[in-house]
C-alpha atoms as a PDB file:
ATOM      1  CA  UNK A   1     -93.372  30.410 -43.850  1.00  0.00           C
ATOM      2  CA  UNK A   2     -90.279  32.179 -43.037  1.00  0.00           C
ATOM      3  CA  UNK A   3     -90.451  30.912 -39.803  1.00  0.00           C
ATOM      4  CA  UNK A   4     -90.863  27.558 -40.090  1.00  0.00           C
ATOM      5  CA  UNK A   5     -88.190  27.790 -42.704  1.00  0.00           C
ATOM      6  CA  UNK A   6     -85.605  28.637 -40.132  1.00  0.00           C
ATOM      7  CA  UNK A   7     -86.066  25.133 -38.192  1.00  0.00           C
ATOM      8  CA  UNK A   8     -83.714  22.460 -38.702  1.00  0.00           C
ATOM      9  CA  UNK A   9     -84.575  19.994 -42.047  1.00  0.00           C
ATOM     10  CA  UNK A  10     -88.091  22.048 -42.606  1.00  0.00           C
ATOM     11  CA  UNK A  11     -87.428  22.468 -46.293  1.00  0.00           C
ATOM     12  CA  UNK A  12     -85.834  19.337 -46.926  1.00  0.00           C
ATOM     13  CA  UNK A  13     -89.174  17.065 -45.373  1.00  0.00           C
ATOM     14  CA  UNK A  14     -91.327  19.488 -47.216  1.00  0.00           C
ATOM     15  CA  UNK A  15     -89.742  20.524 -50.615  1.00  0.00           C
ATOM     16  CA  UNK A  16     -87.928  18.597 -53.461  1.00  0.00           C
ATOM     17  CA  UNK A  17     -84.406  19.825 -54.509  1.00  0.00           C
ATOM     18  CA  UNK A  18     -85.808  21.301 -57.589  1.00  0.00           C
ATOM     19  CA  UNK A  19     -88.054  23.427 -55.393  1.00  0.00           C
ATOM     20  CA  UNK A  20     -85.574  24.979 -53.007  1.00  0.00           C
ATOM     21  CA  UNK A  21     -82.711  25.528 -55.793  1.00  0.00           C
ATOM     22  CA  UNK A  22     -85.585  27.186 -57.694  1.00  0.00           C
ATOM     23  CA  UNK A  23     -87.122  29.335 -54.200  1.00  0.00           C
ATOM     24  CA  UNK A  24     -83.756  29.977 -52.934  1.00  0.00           C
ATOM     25  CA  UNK A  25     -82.639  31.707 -56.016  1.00  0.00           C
ATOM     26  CA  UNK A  26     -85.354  34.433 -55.861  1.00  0.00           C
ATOM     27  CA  UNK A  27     -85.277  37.547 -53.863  1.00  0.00           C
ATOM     28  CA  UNK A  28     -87.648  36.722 -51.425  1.00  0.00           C
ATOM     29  CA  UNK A  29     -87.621  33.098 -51.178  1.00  0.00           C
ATOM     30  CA  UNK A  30     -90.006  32.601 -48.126  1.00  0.00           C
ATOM     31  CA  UNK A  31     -92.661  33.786 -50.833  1.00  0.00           C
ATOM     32  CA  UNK A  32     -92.544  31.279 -53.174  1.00  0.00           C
ATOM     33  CA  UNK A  33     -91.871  28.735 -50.600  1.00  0.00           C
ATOM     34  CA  UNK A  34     -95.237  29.474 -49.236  1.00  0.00           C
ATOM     35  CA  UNK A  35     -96.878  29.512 -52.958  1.00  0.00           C
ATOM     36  CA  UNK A  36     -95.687  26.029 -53.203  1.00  0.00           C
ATOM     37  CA  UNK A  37     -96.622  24.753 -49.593  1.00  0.00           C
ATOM     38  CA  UNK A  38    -100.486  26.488 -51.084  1.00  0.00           C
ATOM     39  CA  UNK A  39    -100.083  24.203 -53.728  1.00  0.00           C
ATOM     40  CA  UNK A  40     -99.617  21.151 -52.253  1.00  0.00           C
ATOM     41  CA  UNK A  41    -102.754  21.747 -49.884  1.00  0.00           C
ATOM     42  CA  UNK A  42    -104.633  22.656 -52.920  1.00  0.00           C
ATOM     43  CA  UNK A  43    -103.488  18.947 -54.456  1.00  0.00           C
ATOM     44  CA  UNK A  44    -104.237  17.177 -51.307  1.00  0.00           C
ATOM     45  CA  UNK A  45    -107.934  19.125 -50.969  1.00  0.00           C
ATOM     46  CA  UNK A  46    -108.799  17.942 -54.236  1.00  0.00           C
ATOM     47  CA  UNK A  47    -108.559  14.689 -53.574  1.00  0.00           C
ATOM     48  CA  UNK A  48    -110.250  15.149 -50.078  1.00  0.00           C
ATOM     49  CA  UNK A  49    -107.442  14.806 -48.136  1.00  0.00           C
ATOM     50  CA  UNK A  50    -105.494  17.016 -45.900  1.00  0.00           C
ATOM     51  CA  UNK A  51    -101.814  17.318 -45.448  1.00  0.00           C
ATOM     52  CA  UNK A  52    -101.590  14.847 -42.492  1.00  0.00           C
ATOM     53  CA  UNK A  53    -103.201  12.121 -44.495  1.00  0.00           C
ATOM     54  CA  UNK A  54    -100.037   9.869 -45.029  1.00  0.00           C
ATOM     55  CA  UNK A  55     -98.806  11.908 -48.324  1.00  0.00           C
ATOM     56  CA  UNK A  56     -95.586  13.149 -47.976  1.00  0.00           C
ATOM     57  CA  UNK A  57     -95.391  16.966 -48.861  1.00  0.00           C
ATOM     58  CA  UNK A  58     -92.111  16.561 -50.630  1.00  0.00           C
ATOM     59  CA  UNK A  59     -93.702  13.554 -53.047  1.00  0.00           C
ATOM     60  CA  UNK A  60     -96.117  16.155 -54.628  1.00  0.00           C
ATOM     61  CA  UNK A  61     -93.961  19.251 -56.657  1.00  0.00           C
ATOM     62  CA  UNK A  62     -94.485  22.277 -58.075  1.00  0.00           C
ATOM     63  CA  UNK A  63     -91.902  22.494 -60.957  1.00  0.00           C
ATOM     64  CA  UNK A  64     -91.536  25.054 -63.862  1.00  0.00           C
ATOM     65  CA  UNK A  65     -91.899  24.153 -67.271  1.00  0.00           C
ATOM     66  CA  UNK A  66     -89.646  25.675 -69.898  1.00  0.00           C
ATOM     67  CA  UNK A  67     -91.571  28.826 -70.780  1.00  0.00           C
ATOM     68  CA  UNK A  68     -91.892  29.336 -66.936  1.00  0.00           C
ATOM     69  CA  UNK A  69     -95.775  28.409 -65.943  1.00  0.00           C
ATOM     70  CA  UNK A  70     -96.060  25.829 -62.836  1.00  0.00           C
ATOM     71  CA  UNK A  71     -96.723  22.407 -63.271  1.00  0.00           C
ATOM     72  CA  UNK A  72     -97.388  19.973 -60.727  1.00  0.00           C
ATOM     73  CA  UNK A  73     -94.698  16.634 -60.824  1.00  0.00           C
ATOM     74  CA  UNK A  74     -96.222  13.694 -58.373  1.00  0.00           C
ATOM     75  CA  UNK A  75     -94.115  11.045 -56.580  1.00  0.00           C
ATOM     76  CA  UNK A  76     -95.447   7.482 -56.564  1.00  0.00           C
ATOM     77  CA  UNK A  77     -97.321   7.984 -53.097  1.00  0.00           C
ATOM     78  CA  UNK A  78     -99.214  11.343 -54.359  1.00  0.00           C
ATOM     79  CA  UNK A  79     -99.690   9.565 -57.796  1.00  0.00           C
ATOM     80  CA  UNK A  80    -101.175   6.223 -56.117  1.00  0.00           C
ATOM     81  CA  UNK A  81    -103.531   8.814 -54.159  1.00  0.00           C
ATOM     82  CA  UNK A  82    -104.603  10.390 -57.625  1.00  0.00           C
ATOM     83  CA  UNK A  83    -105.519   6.709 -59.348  1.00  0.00           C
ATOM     84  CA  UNK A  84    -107.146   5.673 -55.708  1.00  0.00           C
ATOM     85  CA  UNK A  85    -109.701   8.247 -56.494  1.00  0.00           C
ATOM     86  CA  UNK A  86    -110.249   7.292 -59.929  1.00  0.00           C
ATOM     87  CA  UNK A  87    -108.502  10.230 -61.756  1.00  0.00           C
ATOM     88  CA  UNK A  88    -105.793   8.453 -62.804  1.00  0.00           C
ATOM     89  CA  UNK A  89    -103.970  10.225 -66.320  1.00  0.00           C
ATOM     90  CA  UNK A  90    -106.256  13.308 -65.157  1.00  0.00           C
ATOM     91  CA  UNK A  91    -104.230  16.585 -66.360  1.00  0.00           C
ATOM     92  CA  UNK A  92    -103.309  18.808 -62.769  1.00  0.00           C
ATOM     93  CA  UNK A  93    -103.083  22.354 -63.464  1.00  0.00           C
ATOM     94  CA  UNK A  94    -101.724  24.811 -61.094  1.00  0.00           C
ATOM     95  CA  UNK A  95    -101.750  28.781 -60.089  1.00  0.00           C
ATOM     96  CA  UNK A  96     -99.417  30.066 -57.805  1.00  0.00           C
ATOM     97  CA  UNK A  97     -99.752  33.638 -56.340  1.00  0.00           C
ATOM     98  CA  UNK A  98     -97.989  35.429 -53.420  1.00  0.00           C
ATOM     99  CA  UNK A  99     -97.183  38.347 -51.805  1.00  0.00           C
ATOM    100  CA  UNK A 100     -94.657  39.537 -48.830  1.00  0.00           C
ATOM    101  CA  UNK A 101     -97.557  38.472 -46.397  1.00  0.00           C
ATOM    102  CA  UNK A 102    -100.072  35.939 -48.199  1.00  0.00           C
ATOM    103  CA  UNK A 103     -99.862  33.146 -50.667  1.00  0.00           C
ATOM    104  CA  UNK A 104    -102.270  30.939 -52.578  1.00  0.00           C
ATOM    105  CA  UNK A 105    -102.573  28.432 -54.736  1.00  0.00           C
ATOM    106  CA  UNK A 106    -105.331  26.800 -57.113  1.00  0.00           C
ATOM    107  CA  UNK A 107    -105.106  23.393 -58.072  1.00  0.00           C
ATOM    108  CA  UNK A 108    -107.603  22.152 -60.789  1.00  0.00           C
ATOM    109  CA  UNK A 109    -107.763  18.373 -61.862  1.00  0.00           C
ATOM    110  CA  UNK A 110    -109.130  17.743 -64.942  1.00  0.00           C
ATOM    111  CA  UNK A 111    -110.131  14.339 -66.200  1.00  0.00           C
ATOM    112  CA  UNK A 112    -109.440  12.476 -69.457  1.00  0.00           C
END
């Protein structure tokens, strides 16, 4: 993640500003960068898509709530995908791990 963080306009095409202020701010920001890219994948693989599947990465967010725990904010593209496979209003949870070397996220979609 680090290095694809140093190209030109990666972050912006990829992450909302509410992500980067909130990734930039830690110590080691590649980290959570890379927890967040996990938990877009994780979004998109539980609708069966993938990340090239016409979604753009930045219209699906990780965002924190007040007391801190993820929560997953869709833009009108990743919310169309969500009602297109019949889970529209479903609740999205999120976990978000990471360490200097690995990151992963869980996505779980839970229906009405």
């Amino acid at each position: 993640m680090a290095r694809s963080l140093s190209r030109p306009r990666f972050a912006e095409e990829v992450f909302g500003v509410n992500e980067r202020a909130y990734c930039a701010s830690k110590a080691r920001p590649a980290e959570h960068f890379a927890a967040r890219f996990a938990a877009k994948e994780a979004f998109l693989k539980s609708l069966g898509r993938g990340i090239f599947s016409g979604i753009a990465l930045r219209d699906i967010q990780v965002v924190n709530a007040p007391d801190g725990r993820p929560l997953m904010a869709l833009g009108p593209t990743a919310a169309g995908a969500l009602a297109d496979a019949g889970l529209e209003g479903a609740d999205l949870h999120v976990t978000l791990s990471h360490t200097a070397s690995m990151a992963a996220a869980t996505v779980v979609v839970r229906t009405p």
